[in-house]
PDB file of N, CA and C in Angstrom:
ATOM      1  N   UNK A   1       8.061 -14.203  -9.611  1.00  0.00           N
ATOM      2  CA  UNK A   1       8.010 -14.019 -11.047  1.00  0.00           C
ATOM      3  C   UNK A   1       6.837 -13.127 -11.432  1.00  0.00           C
ATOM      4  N   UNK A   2       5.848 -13.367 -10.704  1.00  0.00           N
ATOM      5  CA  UNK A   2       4.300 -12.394 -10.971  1.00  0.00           C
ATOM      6  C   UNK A   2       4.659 -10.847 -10.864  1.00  0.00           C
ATOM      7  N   UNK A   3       5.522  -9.949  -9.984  1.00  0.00           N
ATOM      8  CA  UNK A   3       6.063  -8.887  -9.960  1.00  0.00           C
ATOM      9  C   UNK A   3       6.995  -8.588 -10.479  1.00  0.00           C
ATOM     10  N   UNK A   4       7.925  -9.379 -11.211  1.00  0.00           N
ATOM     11  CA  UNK A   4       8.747  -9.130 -12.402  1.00  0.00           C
ATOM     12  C   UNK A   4       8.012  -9.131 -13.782  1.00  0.00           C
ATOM     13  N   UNK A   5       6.874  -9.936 -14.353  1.00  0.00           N
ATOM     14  CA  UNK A   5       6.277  -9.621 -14.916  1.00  0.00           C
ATOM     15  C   UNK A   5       5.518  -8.884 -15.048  1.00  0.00           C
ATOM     16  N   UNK A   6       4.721  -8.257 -14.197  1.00  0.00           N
ATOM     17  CA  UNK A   6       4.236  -7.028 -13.528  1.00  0.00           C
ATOM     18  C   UNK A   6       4.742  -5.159 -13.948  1.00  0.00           C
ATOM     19  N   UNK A   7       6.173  -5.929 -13.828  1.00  0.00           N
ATOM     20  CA  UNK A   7       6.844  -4.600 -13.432  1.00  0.00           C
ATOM     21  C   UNK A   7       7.488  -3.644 -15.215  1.00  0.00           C
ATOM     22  N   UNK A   8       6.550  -4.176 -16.118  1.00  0.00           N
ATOM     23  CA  UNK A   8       6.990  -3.764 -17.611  1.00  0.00           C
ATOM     24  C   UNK A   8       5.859  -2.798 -17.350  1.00  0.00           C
ATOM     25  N   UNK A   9       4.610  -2.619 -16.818  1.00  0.00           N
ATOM     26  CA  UNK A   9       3.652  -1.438 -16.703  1.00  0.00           C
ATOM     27  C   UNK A   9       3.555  -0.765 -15.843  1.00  0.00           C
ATOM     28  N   UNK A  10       4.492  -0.672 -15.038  1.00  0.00           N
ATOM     29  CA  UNK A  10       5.010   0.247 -14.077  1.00  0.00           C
ATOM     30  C   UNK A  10       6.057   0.787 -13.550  1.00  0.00           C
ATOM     31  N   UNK A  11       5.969   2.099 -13.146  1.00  0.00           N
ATOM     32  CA  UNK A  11       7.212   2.882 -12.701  1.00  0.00           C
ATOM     33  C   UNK A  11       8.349   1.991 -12.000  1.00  0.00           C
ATOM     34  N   UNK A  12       9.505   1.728 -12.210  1.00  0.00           N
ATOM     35  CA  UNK A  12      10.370   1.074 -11.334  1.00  0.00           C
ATOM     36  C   UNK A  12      11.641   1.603 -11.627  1.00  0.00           C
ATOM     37  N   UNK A  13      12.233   1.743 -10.301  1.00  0.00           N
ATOM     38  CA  UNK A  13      13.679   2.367  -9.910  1.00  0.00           C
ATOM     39  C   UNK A  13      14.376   1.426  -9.480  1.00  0.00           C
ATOM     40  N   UNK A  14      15.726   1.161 -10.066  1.00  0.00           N
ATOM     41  CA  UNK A  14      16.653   0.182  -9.720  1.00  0.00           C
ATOM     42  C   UNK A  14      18.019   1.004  -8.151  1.00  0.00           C
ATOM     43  N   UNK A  15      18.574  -0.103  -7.338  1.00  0.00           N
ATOM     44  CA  UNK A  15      19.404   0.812  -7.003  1.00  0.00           C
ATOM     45  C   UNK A  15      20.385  -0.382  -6.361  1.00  0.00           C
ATOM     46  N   UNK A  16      22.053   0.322  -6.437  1.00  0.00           N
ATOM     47  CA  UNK A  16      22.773  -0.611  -6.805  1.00  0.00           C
ATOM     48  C   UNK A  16      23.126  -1.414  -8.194  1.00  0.00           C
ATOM     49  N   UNK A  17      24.068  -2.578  -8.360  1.00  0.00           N
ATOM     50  CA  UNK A  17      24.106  -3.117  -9.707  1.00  0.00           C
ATOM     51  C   UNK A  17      22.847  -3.907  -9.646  1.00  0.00           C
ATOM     52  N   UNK A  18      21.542  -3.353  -9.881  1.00  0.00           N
ATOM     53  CA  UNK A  18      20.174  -3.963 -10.279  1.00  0.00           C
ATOM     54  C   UNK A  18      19.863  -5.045  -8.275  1.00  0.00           C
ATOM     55  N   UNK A  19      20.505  -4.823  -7.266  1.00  0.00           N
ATOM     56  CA  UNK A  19      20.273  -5.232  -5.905  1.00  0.00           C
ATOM     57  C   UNK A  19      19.385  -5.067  -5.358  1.00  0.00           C
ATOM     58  N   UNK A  20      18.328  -3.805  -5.802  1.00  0.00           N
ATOM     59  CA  UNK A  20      17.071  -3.705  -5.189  1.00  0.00           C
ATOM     60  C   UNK A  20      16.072  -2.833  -6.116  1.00  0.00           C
ATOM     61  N   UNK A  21      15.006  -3.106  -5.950  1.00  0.00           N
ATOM     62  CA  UNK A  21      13.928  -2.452  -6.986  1.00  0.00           C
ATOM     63  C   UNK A  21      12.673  -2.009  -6.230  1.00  0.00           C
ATOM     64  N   UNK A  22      11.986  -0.982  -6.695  1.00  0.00           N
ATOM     65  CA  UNK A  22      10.845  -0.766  -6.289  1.00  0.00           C
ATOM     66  C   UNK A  22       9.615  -0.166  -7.491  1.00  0.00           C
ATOM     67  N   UNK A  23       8.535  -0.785  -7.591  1.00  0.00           N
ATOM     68  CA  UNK A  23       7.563  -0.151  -8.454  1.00  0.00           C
ATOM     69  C   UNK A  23       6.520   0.489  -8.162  1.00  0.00           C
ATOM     70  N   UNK A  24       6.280   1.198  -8.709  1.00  0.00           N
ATOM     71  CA  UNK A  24       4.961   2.270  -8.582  1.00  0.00           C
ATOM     72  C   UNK A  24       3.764   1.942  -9.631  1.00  0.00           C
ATOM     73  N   UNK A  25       2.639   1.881  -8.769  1.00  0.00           N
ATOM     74  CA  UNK A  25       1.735   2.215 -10.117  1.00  0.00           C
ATOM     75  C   UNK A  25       0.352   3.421  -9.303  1.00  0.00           C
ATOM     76  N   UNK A  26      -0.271   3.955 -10.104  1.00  0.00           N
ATOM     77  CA  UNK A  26      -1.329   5.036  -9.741  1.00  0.00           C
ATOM     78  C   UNK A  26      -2.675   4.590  -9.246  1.00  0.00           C
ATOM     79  N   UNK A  27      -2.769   4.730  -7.767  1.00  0.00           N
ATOM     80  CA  UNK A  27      -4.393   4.106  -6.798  1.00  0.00           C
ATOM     81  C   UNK A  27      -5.452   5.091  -7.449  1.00  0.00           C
ATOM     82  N   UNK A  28      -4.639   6.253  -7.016  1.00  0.00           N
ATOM     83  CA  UNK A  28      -6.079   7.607  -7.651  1.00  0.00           C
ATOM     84  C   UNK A  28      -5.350   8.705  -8.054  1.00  0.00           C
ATOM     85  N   UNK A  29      -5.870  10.026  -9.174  1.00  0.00           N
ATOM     86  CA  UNK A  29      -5.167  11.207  -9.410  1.00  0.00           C
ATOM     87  C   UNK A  29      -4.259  11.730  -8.214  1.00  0.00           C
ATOM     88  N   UNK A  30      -4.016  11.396  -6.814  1.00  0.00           N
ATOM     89  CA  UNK A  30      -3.480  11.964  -5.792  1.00  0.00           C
ATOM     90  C   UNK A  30      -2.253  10.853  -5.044  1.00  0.00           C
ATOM     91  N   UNK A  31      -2.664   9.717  -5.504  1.00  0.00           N
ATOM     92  CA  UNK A  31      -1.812   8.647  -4.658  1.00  0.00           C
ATOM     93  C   UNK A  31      -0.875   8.231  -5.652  1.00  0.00           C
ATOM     94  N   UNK A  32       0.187   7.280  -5.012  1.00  0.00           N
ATOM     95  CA  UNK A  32       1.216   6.231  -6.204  1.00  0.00           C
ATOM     96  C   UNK A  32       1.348   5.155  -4.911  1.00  0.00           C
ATOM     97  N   UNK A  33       1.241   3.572  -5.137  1.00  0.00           N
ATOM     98  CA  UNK A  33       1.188   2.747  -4.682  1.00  0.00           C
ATOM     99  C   UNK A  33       2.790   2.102  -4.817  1.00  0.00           C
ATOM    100  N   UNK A  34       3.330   2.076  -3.758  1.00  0.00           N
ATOM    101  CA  UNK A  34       4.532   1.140  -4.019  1.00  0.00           C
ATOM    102  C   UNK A  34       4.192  -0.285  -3.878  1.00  0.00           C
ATOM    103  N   UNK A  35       4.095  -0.815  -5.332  1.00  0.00           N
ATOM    104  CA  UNK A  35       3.544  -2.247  -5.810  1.00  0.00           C
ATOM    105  C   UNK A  35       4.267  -3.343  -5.142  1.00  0.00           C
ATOM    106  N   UNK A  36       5.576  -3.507  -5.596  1.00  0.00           N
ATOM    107  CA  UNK A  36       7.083  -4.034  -4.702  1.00  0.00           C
ATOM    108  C   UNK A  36       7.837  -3.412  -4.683  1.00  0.00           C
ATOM    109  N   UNK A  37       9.023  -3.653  -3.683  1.00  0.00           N
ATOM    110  CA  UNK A  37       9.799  -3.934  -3.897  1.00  0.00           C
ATOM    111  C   UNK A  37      11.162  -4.427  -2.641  1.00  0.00           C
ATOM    112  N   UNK A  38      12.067  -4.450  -2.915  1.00  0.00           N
ATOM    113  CA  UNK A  38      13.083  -5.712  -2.627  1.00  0.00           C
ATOM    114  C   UNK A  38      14.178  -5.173  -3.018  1.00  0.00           C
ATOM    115  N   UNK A  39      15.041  -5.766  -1.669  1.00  0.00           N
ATOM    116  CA  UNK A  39      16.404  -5.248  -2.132  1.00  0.00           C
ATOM    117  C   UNK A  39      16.742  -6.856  -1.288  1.00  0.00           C
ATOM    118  N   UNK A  40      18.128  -7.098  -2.280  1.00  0.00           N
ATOM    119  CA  UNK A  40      18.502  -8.828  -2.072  1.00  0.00           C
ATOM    120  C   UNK A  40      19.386  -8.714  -0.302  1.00  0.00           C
ATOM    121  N   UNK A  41      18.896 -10.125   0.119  1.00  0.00           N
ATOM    122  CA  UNK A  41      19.341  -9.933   1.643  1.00  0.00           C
ATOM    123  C   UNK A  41      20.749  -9.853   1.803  1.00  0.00           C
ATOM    124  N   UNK A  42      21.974  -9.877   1.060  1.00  0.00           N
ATOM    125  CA  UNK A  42      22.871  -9.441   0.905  1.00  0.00           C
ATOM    126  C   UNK A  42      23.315  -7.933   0.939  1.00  0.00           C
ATOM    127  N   UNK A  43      22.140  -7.457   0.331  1.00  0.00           N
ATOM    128  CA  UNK A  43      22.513  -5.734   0.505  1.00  0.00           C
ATOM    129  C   UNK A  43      21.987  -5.542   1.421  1.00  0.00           C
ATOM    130  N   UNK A  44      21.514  -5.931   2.059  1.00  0.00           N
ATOM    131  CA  UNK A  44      20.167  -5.183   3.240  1.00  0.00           C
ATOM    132  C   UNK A  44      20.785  -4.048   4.220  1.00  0.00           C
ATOM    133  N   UNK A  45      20.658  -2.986   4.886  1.00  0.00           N
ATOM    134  CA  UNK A  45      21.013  -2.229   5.636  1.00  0.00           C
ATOM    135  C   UNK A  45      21.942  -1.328   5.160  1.00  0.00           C
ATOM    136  N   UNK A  46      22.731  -1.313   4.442  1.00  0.00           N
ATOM    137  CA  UNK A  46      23.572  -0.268   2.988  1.00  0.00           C
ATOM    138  C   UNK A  46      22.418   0.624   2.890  1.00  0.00           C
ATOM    139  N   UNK A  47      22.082   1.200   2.950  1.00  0.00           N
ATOM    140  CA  UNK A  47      20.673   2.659   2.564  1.00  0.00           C
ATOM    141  C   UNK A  47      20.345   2.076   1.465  1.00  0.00           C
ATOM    142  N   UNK A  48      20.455   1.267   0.578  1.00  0.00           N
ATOM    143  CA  UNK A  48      19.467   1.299  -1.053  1.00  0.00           C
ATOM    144  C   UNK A  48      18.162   1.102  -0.892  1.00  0.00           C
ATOM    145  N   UNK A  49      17.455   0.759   0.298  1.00  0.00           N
ATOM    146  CA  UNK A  49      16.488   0.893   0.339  1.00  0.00           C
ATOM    147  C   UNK A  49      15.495   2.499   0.547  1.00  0.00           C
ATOM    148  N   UNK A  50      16.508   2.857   1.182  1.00  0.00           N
ATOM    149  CA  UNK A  50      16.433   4.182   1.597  1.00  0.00           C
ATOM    150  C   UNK A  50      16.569   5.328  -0.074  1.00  0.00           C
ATOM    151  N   UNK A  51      17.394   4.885  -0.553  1.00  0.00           N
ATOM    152  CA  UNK A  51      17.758   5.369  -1.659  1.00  0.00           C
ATOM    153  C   UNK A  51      15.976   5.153  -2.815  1.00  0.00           C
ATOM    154  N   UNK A  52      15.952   3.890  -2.931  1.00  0.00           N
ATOM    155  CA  UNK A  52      14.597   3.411  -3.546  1.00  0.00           C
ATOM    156  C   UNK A  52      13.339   4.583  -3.115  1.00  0.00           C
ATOM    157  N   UNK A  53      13.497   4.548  -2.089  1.00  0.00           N
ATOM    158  CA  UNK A  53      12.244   5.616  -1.471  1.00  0.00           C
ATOM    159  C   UNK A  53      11.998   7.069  -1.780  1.00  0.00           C
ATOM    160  N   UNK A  54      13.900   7.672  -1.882  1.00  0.00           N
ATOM    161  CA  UNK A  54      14.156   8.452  -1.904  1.00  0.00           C
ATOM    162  C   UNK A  54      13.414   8.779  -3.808  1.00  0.00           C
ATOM    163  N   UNK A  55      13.794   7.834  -4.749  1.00  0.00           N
ATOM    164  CA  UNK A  55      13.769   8.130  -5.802  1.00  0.00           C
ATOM    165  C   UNK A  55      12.162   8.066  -6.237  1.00  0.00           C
ATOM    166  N   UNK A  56      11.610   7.165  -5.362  1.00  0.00           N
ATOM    167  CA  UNK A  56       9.869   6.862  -5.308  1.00  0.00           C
ATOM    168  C   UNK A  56       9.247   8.362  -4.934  1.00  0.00           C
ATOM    169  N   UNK A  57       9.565   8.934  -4.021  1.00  0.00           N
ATOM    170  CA  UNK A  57       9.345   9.631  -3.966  1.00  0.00           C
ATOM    171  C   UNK A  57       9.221  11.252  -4.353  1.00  0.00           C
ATOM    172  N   UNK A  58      10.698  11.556  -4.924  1.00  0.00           N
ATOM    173  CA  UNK A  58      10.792  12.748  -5.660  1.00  0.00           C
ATOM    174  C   UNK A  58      10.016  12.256  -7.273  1.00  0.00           C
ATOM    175  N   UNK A  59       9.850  11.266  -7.472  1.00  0.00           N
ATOM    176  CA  UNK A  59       8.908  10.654  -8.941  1.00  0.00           C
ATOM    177  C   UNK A  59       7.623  11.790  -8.619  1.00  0.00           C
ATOM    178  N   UNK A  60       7.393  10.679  -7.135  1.00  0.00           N
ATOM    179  CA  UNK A  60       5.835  11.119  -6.859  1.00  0.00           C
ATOM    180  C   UNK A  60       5.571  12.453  -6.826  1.00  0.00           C
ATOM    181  N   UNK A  61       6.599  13.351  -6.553  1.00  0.00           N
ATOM    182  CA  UNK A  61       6.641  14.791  -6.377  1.00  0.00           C
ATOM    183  C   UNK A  61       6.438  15.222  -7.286  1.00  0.00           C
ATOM    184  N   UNK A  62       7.440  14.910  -8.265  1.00  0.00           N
ATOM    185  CA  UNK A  62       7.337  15.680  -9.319  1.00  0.00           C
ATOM    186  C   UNK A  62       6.459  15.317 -10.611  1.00  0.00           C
ATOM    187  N   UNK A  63       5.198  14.349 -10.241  1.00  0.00           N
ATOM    188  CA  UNK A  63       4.467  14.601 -11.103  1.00  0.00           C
ATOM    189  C   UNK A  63       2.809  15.195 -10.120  1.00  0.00           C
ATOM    190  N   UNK A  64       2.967  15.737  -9.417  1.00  0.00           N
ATOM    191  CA  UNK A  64       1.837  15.910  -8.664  1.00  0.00           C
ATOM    192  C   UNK A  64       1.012  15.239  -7.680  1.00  0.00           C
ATOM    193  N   UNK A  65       1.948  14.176  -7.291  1.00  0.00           N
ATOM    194  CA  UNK A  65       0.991  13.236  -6.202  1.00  0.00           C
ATOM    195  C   UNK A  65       1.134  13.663  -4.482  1.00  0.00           C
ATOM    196  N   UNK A  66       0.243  13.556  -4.123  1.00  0.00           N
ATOM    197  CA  UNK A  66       0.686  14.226  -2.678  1.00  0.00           C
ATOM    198  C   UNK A  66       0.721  12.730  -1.783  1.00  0.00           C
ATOM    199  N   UNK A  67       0.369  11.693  -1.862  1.00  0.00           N
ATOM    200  CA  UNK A  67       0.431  10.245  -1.085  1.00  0.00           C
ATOM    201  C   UNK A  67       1.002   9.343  -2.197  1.00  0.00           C
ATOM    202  N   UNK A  68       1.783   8.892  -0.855  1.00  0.00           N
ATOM    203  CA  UNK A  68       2.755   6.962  -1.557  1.00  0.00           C
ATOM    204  C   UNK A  68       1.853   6.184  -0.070  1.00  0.00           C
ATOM    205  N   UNK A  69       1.227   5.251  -0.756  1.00  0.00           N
ATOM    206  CA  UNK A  69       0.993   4.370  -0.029  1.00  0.00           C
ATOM    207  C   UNK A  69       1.585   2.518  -0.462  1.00  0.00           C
ATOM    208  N   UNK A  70       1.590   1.613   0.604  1.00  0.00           N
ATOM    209  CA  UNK A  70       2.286   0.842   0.338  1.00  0.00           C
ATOM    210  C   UNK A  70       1.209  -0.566   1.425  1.00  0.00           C
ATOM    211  N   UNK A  71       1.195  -1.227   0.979  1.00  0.00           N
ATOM    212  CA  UNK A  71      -0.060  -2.524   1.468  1.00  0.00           C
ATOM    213  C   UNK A  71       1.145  -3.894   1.660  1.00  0.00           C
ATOM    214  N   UNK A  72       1.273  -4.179   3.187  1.00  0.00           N
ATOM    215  CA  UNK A  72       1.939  -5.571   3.258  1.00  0.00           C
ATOM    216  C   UNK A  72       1.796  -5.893   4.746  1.00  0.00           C
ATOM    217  N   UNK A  73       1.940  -6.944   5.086  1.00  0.00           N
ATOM    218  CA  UNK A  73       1.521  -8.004   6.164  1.00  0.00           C
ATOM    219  C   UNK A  73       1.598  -7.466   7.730  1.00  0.00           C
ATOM    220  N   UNK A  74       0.277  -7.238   8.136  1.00  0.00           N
ATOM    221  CA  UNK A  74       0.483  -6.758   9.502  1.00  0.00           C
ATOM    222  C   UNK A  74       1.740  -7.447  10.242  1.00  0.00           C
ATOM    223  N   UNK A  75       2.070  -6.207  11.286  1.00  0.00           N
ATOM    224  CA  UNK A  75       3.134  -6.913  12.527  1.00  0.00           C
ATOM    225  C   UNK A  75       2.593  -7.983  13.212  1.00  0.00           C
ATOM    226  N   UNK A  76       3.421  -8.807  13.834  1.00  0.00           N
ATOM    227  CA  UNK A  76       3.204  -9.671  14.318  1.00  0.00           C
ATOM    228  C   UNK A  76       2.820 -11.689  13.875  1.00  0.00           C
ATOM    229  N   UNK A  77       3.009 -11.440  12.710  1.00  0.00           N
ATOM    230  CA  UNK A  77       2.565 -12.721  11.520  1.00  0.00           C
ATOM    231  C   UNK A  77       4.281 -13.430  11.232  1.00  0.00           C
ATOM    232  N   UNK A  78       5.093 -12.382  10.661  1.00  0.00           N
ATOM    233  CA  UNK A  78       6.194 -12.935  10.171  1.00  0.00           C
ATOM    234  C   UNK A  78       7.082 -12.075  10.939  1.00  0.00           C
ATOM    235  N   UNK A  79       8.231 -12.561  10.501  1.00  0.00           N
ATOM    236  CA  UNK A  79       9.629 -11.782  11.381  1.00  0.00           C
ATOM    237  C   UNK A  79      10.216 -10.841  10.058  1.00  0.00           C
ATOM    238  N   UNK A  80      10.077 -11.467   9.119  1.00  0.00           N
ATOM    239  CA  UNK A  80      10.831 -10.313   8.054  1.00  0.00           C
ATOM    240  C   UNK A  80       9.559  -9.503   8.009  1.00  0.00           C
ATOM    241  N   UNK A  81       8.331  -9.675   7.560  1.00  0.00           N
ATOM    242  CA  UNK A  81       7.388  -8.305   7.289  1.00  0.00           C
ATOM    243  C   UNK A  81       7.331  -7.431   9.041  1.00  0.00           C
ATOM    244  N   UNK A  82       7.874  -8.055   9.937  1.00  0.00           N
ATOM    245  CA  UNK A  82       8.096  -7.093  11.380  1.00  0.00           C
ATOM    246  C   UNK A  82       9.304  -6.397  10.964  1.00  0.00           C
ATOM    247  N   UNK A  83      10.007  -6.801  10.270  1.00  0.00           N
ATOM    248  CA  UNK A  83      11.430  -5.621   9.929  1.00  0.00           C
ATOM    249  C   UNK A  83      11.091  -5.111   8.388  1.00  0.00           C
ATOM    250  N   UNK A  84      10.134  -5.555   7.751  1.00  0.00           N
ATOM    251  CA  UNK A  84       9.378  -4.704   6.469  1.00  0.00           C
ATOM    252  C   UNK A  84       8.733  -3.072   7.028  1.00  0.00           C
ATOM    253  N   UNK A  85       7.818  -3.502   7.900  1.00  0.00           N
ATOM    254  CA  UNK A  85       7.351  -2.894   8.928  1.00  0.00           C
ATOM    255  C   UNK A  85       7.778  -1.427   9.485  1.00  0.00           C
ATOM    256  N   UNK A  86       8.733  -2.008   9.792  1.00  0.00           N
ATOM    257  CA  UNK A  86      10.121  -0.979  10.613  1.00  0.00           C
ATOM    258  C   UNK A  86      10.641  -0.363   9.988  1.00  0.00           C
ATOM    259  N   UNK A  87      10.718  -0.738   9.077  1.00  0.00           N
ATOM    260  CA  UNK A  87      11.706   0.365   7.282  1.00  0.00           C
ATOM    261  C   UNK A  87      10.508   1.017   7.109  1.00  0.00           C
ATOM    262  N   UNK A  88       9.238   0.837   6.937  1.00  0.00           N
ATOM    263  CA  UNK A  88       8.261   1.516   6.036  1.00  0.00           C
ATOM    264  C   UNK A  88       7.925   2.651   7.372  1.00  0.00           C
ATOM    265  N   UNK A  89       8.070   2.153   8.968  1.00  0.00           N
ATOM    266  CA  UNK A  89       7.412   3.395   9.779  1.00  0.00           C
ATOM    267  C   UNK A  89       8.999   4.136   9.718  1.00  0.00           C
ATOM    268  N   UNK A  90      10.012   3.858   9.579  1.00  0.00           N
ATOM    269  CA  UNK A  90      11.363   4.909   9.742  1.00  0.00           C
ATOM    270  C   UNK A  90      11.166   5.775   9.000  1.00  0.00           C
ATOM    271  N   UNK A  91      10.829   5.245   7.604  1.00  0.00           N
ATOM    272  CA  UNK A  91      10.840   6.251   6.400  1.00  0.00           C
ATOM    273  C   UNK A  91       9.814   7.150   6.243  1.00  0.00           C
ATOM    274  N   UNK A  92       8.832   6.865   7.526  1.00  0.00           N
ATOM    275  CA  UNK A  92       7.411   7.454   7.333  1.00  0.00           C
ATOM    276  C   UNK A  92       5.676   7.261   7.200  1.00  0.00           C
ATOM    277  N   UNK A  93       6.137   6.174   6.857  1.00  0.00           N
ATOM    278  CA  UNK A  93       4.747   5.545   6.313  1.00  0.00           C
ATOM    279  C   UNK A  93       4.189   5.104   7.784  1.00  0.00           C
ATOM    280  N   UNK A  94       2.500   6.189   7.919  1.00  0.00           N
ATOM    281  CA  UNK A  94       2.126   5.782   8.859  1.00  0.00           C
ATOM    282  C   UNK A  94       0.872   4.500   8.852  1.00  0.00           C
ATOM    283  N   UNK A  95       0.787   3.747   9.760  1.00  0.00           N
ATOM    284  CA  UNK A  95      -0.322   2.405   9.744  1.00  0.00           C
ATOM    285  C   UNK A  95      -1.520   2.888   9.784  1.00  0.00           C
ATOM    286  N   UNK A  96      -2.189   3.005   9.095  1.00  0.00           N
ATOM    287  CA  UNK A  96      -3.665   3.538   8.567  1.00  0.00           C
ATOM    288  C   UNK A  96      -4.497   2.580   9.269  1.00  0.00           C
ATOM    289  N   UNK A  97      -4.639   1.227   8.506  1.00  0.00           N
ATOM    290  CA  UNK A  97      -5.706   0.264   8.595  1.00  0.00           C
ATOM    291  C   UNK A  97      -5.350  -1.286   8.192  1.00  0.00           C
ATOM    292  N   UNK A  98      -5.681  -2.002   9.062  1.00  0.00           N
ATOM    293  CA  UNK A  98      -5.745  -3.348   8.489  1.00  0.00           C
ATOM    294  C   UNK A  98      -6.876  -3.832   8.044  1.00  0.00           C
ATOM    295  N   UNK A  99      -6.299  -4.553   6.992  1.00  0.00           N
ATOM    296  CA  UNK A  99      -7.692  -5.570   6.347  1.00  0.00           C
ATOM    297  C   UNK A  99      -7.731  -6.745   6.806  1.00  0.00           C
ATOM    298  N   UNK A 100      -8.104  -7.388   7.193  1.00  0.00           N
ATOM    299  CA  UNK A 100      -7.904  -8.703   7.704  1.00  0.00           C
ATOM    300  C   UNK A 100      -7.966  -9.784   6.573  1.00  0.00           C
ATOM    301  N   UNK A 101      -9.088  -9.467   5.776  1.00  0.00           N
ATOM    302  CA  UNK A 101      -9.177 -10.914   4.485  1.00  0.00           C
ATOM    303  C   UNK A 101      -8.941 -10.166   3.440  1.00  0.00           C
ATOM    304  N   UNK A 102      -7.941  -9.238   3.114  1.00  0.00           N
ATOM    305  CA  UNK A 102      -8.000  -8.365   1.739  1.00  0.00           C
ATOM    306  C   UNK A 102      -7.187  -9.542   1.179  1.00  0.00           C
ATOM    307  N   UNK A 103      -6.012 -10.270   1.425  1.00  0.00           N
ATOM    308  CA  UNK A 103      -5.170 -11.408   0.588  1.00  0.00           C
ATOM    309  C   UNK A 103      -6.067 -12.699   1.490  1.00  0.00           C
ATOM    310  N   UNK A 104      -5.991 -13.368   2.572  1.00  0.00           N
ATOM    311  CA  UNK A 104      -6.099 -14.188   3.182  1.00  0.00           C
ATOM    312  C   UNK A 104      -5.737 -14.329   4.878  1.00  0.00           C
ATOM    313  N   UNK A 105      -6.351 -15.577   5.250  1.00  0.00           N
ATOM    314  CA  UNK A 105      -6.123 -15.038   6.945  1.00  0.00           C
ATOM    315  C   UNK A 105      -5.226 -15.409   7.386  1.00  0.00           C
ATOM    316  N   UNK A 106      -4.220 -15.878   6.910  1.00  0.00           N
ATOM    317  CA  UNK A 106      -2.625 -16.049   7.471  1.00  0.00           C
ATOM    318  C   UNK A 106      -1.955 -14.487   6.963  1.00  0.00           C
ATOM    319  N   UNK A 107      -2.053 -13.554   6.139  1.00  0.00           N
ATOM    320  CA  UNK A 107      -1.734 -12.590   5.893  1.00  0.00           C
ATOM    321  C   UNK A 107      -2.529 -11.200   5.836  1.00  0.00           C
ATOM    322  N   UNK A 108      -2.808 -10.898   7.018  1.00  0.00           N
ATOM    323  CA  UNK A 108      -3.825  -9.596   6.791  1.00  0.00           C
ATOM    324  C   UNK A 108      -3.124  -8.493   6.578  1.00  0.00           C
ATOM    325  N   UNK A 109      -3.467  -7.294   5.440  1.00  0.00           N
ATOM    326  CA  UNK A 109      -2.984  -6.521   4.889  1.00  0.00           C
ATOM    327  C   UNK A 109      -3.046  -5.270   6.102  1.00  0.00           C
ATOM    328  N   UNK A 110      -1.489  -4.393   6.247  1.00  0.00           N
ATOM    329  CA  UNK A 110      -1.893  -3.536   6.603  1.00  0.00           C
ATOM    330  C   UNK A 110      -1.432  -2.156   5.611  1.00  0.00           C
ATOM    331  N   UNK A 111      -2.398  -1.430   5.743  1.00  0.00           N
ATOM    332  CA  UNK A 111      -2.490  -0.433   4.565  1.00  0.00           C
ATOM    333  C   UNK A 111      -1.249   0.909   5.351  1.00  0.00           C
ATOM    334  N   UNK A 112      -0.405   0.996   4.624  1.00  0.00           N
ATOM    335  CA  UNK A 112       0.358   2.320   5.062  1.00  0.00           C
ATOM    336  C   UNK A 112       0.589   3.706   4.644  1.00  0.00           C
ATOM    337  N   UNK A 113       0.550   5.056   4.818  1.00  0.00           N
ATOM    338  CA  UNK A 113       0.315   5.886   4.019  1.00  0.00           C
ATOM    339  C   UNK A 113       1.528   6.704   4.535  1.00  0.00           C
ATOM    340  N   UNK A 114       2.136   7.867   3.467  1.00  0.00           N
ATOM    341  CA  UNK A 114       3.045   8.770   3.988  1.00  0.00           C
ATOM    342  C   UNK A 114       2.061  10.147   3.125  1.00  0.00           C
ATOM    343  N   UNK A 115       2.007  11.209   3.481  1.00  0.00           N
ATOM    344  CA  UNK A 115       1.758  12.151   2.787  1.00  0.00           C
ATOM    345  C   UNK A 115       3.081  12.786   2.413  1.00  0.00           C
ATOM    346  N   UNK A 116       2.880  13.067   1.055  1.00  0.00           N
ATOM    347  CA  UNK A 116       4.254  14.058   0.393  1.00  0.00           C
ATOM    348  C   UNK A 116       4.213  15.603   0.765  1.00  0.00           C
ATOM    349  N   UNK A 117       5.382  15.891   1.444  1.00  0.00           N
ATOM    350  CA  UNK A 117       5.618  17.356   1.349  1.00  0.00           C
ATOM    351  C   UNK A 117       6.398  18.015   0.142  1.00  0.00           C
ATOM    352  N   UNK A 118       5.421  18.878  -0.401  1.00  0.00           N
ATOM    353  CA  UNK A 118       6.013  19.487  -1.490  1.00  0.00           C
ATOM    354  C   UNK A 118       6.120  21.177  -1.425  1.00  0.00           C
ATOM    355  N   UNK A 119       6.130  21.682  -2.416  1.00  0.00           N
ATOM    356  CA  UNK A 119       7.125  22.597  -2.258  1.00  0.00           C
ATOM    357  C   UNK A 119       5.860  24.140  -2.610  1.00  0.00           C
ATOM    358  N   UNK A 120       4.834  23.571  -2.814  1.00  0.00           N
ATOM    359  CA  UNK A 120       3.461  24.061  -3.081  1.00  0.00           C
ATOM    360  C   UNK A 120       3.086  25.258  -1.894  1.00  0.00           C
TER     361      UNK A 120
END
């Protein structure tokens, strides 16, 4: 509920009949943070996730950002953030850095970054 409430001050792209969402909000003049998002385990593997990224990204393009970065649970902790994981390195996003106590120590953050290629 905290990221649905969340998500009235930030960029968010729906895809499918409302099946998966993703939000953006701005780290620095150069970055866009993908805040959440989720696509329901029913759709999973259909590209809408792929699609979500796709639309996160030409956003990010086209207002001047050259990095999407995205912050969630190192490998090895859970089995779904190990296949969170796996979507975010397919699509690009490379593993920068972990935090270890940025949320808590059952969940250490790992920070992921893609740089945008644009047309510059």
């Amino acid at each position: 509920q905290e990221y649905i409430d969340q998500a009235s001050d930030r960029v968010c792209f729906q895809a499918g009949e409302g099946w998966g969402f993703v939000t953006l909000q701005e780290t620095s003049p150069v970055c866009l943070e993908i805040h959440c998002m989720g696509v329901l385990k029913a759709h999973q593997g259909q590209g809408l996730g792929r699609q979500l990224m796709a639309a996160a990204e030409d956003y990010a393009i086209s207002r001047g950002y050259h990095y999407l970065q995205v912050k969630t649970v190192a490998p090895g902790h859970y089995e779904a953030y190990d296949a969170t994981n796996a979507f975010y390195q397919a699509c690009g996003y490379e593993a920068i850095e972990v935090f270890p106590d940025l949320w808590d120590e059952w969940n250490p953050c790992l920070l992921r970054l893609k740089y945008l290629k644009t047309n510059q």
